[in-house]
N, C-alpha and C. Protein backbone atom coordinates (compact mmCIF):
# COMPACT_ATOMS: atom_id res chain seq x y z
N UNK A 1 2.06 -10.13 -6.56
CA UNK A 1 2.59 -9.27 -7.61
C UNK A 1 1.46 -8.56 -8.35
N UNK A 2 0.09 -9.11 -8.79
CA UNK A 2 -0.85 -8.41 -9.44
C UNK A 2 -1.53 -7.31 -8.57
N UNK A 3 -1.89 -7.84 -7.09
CA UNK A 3 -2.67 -6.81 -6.57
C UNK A 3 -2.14 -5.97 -5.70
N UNK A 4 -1.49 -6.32 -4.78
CA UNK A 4 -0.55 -5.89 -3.85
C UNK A 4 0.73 -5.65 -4.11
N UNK A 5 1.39 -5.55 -4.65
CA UNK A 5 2.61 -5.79 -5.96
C UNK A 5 2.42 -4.27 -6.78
N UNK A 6 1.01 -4.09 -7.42
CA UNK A 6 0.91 -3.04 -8.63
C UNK A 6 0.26 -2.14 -7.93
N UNK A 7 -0.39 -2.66 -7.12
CA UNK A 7 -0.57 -1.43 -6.02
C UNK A 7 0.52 0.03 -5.73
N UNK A 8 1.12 -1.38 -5.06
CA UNK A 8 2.54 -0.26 -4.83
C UNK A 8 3.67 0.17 -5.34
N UNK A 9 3.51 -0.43 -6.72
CA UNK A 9 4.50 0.07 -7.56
C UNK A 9 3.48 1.47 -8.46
N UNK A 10 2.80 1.42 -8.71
CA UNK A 10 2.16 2.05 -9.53
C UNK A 10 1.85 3.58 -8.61
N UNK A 11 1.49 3.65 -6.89
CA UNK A 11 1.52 4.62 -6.32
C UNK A 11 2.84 4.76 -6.52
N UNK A 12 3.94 4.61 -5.43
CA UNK A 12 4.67 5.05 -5.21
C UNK A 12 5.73 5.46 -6.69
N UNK A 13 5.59 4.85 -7.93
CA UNK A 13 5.98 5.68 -8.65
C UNK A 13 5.22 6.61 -9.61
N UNK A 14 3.73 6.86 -9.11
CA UNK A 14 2.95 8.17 -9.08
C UNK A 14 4.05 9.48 -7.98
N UNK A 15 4.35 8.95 -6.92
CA UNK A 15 4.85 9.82 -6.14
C UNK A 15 6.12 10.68 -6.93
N UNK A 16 6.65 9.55 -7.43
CA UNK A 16 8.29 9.45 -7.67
C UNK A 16 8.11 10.63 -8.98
N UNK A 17 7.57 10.42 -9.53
CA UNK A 17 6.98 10.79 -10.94
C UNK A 17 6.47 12.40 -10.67
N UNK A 18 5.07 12.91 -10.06
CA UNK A 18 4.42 14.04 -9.64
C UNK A 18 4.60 14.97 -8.90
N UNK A 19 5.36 13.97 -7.44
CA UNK A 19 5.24 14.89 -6.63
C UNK A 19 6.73 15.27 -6.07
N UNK A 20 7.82 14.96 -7.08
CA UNK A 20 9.34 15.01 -6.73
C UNK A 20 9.89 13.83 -5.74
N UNK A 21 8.86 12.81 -5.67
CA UNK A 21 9.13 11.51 -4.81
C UNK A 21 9.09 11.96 -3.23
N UNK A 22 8.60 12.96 -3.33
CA UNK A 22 7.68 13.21 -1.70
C UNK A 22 6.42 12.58 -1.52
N UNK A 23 5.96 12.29 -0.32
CA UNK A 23 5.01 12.10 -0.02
C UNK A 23 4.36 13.53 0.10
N UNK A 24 3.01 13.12 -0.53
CA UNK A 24 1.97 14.73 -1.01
C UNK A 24 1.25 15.47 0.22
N UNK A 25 0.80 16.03 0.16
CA UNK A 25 0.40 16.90 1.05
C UNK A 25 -0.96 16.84 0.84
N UNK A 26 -2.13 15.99 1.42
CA UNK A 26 -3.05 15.87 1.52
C UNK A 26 -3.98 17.11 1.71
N UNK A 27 -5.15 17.20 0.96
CA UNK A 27 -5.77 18.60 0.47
C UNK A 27 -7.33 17.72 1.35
N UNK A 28 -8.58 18.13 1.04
CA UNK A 28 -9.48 17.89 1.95
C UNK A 28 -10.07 16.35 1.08
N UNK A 29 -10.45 15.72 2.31
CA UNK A 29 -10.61 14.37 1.98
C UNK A 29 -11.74 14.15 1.47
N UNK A 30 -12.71 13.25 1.07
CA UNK A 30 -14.02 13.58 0.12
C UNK A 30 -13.89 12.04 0.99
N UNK A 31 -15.53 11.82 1.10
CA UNK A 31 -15.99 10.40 1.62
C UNK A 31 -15.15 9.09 1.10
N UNK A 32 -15.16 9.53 -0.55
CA UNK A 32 -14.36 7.85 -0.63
C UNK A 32 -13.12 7.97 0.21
N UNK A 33 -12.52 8.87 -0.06
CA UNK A 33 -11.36 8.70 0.37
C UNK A 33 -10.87 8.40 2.06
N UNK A 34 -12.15 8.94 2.75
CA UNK A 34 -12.24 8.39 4.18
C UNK A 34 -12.90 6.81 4.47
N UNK A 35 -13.33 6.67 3.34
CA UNK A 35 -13.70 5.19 3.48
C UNK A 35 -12.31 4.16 3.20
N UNK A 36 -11.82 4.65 2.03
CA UNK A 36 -10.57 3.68 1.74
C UNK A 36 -9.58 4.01 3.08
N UNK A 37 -9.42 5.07 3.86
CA UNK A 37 -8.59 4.94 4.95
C UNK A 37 -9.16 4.28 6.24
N UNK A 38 -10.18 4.55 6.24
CA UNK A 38 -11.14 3.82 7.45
C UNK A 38 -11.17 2.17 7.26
N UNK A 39 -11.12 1.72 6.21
CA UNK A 39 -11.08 0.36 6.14
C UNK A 39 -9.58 0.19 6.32
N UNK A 40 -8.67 0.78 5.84
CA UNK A 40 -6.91 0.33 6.38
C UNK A 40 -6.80 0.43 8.07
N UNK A 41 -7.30 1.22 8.70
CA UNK A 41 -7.11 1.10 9.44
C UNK A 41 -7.85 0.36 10.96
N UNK A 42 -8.93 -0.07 10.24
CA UNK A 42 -9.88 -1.09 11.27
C UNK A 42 -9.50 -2.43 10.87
N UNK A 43 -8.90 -2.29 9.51
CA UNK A 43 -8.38 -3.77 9.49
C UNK A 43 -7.55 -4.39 10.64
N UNK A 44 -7.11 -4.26 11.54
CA UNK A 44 -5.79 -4.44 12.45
C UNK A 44 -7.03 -5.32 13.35
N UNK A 45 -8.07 -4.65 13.28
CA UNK A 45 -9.10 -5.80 14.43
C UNK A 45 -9.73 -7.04 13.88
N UNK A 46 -9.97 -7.06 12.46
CA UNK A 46 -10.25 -8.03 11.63
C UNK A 46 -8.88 -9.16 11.65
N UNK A 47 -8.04 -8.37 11.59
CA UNK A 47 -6.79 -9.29 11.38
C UNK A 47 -6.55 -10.37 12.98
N UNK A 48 -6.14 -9.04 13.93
CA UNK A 48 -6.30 -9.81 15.48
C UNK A 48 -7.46 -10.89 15.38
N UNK A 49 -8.85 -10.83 15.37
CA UNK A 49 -9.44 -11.44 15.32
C UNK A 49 -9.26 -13.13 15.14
N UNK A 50 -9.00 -13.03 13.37
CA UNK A 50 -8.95 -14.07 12.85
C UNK A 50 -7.23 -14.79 13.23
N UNK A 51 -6.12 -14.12 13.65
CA UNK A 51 -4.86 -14.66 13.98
C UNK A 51 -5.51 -15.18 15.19
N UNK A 52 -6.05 -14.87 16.18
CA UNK A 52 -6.71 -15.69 17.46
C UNK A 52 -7.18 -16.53 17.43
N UNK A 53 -7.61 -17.01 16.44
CA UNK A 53 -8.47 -18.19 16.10
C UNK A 53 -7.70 -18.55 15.17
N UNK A 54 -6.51 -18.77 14.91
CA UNK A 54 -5.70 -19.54 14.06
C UNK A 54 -5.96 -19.55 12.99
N UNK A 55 -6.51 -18.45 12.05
CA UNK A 55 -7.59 -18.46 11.04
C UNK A 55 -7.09 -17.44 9.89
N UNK A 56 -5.32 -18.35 10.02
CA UNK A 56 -4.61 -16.87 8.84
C UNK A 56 -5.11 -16.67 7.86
N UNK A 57 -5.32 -17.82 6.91
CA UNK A 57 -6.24 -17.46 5.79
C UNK A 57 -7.38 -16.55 5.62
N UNK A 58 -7.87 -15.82 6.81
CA UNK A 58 -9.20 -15.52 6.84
C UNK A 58 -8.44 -13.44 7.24
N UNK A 59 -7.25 -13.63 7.70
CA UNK A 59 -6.64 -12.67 8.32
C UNK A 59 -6.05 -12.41 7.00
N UNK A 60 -5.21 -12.87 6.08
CA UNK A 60 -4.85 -12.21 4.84
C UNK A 60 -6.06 -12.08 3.46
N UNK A 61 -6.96 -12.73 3.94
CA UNK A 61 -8.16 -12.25 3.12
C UNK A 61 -8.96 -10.80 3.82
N UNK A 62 -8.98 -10.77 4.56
CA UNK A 62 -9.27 -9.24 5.29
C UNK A 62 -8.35 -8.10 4.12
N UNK A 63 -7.23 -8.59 4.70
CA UNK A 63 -5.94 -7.27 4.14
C UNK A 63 -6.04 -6.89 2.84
N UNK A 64 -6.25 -8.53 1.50
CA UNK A 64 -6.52 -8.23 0.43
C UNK A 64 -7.96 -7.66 0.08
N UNK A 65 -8.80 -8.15 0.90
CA UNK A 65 -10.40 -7.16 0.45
C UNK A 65 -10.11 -5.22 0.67
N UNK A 66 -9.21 -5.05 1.30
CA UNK A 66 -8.27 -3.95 1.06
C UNK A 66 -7.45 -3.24 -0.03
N UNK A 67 -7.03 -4.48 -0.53
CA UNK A 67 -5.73 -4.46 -1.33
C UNK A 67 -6.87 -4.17 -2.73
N UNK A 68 -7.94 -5.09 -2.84
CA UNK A 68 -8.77 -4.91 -3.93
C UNK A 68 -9.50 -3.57 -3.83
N UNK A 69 -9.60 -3.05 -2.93
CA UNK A 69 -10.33 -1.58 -2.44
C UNK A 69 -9.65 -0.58 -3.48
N UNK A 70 -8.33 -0.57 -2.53
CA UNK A 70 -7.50 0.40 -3.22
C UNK A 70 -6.98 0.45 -4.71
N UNK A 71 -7.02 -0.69 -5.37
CA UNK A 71 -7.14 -1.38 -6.63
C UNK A 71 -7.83 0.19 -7.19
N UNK A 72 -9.04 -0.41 -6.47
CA UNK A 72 -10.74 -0.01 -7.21
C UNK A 72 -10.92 1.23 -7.03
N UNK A 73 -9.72 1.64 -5.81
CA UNK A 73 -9.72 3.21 -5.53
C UNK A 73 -8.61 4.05 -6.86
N UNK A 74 -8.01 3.40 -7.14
CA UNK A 74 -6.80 3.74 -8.07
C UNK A 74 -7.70 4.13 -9.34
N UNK A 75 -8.38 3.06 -9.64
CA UNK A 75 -8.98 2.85 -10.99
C UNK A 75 -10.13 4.35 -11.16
N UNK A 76 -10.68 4.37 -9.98
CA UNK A 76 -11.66 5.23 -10.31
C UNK A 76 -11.55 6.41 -10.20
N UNK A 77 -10.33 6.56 -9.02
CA UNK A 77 -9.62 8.57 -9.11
C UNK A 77 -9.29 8.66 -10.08
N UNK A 78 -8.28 7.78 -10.91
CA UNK A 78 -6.97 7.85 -12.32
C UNK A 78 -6.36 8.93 -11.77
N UNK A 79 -5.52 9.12 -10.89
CA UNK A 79 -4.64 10.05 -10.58
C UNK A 79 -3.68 10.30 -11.50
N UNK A 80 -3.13 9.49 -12.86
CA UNK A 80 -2.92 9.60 -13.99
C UNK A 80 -3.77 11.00 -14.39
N UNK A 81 -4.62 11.07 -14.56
CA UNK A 81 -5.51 11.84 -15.43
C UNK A 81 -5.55 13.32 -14.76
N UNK A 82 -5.60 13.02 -12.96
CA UNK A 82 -5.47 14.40 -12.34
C UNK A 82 -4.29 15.16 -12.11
N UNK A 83 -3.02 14.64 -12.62
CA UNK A 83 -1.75 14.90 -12.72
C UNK A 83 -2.06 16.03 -13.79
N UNK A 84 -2.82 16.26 -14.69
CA UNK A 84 -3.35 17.33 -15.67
C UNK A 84 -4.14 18.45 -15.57
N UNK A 85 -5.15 17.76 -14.45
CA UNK A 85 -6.44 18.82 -14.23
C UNK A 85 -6.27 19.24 -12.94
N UNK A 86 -5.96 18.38 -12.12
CA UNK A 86 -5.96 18.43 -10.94
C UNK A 86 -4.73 18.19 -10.09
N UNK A 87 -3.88 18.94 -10.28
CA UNK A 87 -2.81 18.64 -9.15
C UNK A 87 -3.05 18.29 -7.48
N UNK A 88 -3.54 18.89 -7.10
CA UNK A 88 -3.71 19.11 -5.79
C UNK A 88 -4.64 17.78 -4.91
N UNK A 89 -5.76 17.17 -6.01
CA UNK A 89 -6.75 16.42 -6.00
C UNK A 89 -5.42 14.68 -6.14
N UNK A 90 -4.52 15.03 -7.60
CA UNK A 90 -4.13 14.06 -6.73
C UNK A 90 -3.17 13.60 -5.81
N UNK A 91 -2.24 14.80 -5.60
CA UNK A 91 -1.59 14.69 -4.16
C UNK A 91 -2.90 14.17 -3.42
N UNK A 92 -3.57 14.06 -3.02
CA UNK A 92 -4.54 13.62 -1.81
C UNK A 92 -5.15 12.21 -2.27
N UNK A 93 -5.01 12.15 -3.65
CA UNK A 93 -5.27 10.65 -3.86
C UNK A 93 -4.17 9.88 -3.66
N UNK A 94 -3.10 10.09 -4.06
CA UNK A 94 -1.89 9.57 -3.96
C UNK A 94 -1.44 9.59 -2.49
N UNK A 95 -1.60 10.73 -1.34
CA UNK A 95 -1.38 10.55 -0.32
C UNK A 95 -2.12 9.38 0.60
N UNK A 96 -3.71 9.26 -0.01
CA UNK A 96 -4.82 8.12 0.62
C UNK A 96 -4.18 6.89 0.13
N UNK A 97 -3.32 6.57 -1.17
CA UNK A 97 -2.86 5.32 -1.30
C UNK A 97 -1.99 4.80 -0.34
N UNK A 98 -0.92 6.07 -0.21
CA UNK A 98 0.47 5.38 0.56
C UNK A 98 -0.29 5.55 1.59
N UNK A 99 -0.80 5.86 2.42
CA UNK A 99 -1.39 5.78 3.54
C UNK A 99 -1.82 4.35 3.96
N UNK A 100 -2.62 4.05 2.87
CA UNK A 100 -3.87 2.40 2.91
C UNK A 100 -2.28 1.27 2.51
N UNK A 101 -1.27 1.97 1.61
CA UNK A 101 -0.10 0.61 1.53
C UNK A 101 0.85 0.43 3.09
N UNK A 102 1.00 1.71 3.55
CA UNK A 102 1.79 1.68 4.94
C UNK A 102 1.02 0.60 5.82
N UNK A 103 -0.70 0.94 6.38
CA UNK A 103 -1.17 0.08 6.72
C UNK A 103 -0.92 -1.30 6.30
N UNK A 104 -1.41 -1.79 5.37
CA UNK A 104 -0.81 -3.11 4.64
C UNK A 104 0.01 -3.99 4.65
N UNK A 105 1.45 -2.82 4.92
CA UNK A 105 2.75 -3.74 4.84
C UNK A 105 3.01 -3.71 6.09
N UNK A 106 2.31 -2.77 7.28
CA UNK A 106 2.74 -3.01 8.67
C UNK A 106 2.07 -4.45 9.02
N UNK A 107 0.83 -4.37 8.50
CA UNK A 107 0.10 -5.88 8.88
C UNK A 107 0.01 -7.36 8.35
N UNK A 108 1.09 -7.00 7.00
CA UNK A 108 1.52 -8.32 6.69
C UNK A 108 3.18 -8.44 7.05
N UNK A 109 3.47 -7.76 7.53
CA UNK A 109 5.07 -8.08 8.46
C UNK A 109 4.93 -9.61 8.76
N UNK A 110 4.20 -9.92 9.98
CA UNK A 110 4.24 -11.69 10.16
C UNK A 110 3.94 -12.84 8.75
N UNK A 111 3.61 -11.96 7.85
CA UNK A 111 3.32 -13.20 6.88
C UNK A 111 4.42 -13.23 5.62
N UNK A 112 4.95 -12.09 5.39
CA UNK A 112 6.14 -11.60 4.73
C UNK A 112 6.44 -10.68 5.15
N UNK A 113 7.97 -10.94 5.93
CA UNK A 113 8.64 -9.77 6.71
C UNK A 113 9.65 -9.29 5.90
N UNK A 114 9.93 -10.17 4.79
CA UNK A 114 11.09 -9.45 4.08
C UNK A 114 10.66 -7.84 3.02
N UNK A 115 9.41 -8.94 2.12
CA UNK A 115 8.42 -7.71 1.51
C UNK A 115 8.07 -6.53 1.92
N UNK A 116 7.21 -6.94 3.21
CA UNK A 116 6.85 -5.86 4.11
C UNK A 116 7.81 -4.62 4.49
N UNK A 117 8.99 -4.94 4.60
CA UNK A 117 10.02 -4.58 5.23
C UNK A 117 10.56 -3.38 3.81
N UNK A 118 10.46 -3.88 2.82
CA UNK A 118 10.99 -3.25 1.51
C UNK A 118 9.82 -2.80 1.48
N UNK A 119 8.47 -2.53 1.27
CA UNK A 119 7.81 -1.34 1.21
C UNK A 119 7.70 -0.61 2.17
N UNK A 120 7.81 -1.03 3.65
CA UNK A 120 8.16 0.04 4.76
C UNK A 120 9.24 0.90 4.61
N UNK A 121 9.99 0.40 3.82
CA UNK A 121 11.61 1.06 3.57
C UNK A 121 11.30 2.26 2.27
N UNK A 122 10.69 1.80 1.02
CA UNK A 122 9.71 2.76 0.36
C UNK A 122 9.15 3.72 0.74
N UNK A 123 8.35 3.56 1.49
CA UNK A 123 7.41 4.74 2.42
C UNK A 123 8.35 5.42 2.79
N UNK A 124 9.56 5.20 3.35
CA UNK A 124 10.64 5.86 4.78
C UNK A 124 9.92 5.62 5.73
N UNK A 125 9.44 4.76 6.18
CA UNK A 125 8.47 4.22 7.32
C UNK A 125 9.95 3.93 8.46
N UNK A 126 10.42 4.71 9.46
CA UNK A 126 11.10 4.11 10.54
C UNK A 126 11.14 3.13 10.85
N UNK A 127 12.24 2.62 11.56
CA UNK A 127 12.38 0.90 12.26
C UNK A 127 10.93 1.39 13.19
N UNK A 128 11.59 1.98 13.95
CA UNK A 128 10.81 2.37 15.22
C UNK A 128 9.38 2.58 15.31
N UNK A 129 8.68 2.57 14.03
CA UNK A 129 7.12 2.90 13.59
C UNK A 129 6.62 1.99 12.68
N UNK A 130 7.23 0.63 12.73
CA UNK A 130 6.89 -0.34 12.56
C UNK A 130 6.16 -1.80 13.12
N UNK A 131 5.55 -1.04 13.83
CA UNK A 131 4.99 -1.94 14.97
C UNK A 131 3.43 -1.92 14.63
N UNK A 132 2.12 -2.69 15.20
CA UNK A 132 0.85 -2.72 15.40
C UNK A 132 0.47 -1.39 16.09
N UNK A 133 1.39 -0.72 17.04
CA UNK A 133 1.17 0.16 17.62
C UNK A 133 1.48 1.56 17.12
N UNK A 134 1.75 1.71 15.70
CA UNK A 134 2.17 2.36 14.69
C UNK A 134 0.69 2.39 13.64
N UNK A 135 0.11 1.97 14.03
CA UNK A 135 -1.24 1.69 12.80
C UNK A 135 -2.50 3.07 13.15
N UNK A 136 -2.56 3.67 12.40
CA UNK A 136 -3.66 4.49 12.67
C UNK A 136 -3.43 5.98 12.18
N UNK A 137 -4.17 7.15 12.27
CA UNK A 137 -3.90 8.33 11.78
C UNK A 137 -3.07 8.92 12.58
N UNK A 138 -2.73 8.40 14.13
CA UNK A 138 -1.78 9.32 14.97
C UNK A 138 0.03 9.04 14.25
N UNK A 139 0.21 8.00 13.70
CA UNK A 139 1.31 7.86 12.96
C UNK A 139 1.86 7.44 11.53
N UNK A 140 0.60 8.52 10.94
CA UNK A 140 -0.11 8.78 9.65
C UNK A 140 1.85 9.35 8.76
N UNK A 141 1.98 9.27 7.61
CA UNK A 141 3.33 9.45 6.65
C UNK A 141 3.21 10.76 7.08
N UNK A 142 4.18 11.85 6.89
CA UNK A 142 4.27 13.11 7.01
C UNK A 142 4.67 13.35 5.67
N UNK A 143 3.76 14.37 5.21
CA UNK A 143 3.80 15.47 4.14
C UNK A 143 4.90 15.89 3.89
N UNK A 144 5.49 15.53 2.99
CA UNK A 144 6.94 16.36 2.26
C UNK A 144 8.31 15.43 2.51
N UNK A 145 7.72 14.01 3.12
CA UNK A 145 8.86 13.57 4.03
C UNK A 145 9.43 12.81 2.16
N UNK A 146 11.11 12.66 1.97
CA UNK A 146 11.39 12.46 0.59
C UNK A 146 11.39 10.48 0.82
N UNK A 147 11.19 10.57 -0.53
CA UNK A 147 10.63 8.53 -0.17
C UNK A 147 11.89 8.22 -1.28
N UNK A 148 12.59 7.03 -1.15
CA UNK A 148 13.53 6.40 -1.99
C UNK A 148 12.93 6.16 -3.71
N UNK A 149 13.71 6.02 -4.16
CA UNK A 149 13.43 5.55 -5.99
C UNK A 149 12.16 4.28 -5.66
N UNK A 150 11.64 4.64 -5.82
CA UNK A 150 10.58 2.99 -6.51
C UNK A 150 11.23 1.87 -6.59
N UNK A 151 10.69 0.46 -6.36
CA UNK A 151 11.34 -0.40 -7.35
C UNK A 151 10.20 -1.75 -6.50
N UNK A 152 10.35 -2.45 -7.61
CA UNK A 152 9.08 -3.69 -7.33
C UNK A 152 9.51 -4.45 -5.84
N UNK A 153 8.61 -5.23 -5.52
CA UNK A 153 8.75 -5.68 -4.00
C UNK A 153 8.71 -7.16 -4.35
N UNK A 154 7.68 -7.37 -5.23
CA UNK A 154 7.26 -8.62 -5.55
C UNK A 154 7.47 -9.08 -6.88
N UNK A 155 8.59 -9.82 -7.36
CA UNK A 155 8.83 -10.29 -8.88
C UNK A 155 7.78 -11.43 -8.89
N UNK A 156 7.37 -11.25 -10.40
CA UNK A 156 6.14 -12.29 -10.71
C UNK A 156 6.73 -13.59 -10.97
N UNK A 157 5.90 -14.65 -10.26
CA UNK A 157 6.24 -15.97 -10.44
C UNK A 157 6.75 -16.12 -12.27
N UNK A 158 7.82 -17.05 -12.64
CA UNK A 158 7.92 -17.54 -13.72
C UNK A 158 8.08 -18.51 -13.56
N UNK A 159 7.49 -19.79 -14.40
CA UNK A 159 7.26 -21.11 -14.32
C UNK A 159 8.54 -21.66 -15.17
N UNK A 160 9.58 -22.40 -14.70
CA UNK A 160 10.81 -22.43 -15.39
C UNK A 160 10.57 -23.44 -16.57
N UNK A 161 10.74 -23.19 -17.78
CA UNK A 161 10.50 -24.16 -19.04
C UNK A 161 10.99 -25.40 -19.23
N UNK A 162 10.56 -26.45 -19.30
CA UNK A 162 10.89 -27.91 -19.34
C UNK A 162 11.95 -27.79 -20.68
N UNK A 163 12.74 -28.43 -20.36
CA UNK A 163 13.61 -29.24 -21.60
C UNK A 163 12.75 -29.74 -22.52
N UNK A 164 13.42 -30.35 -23.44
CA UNK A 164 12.79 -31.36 -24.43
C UNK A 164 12.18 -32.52 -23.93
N UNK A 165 11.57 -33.49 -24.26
CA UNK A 165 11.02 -34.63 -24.17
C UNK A 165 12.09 -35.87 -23.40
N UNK A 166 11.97 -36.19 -22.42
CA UNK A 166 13.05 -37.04 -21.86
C UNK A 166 13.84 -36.55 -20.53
N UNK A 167 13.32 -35.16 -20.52
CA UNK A 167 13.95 -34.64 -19.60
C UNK A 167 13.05 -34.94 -18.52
């Protein structure tokens, strides 16, 4: 819910919000922004890797050193802020997010398929383009395609309150 959770609530209702709840139309990419996509999408070999060696823990720590990327990518565009100055700058930030979350939720499908499944459904990510073989820029979101209302994926743990004394 904090990282992966606000991730994608916070893009996708940037989208919902800026861009009429389309996915944006990506304008020219600037290094970070090929770095934050270049790491979504080499992740898929980090992940294979460590699932081969039985080594899930090591395979959803890959995804989140991602998840913290894009965090750190959020924080430092403030596409908040270019919604003012910069329209165009952040359609392309906002497009590099849903891009790096599509990746994400295609590659945590085996570890939460229900989640996964509700931000693939977010995106408008097809049944059919939901696969490992779906990962990469050849089956990159399309520009203008309209994405559903927002809504959280992940409700935050609440620790249920003890009774009184005796209970």
């Amino acid at each position: 819910a904090n990282s992966f959770g606000n991730l994608a609530q916070r893009t996708l209702s940037m989208i919902a919000k800026n861009c009429g709840g389309k996915v944006p139309e990506p304008g020219a990419l600037t290094e970070t922004d090929e770095g934050l996509l270049a790491a979504a999408q080499m992740l898929i070999d980090r992940v294979r890797d460590a699932i081969d060696a039985q080594a899930f823990h090591e395979a959803l720590e890959a995804m989140w050193t991602v998840v913290r990327a894009a965090n750190g990518y959020v924080d430092a565009q403030a596409p908040w802020k270019l919604a003012k100055e910069d329209s165009g700058r952040m359609g392309t930030v906002l497009y590099v997010l849903a891009e790096t979350i599509r990746h994400l939720a295609l590659l945590t499908q085996p570890f939460m398929p229900d989640s996964s499944a509700n931000l693939l459904d977010q995106l408008a990510v097809p049944d059919d383009a939901r696969t490992f073989a779906s990962l990469g820029p050849d089956h990159a979101l399309a520009a203008g395609t309209q994405l559903p209302q927002p809504e959280g994926v992940f409700p935050r743990f609440q620790e249920e309150e003890k009774g009184g004394e005796g209970e």
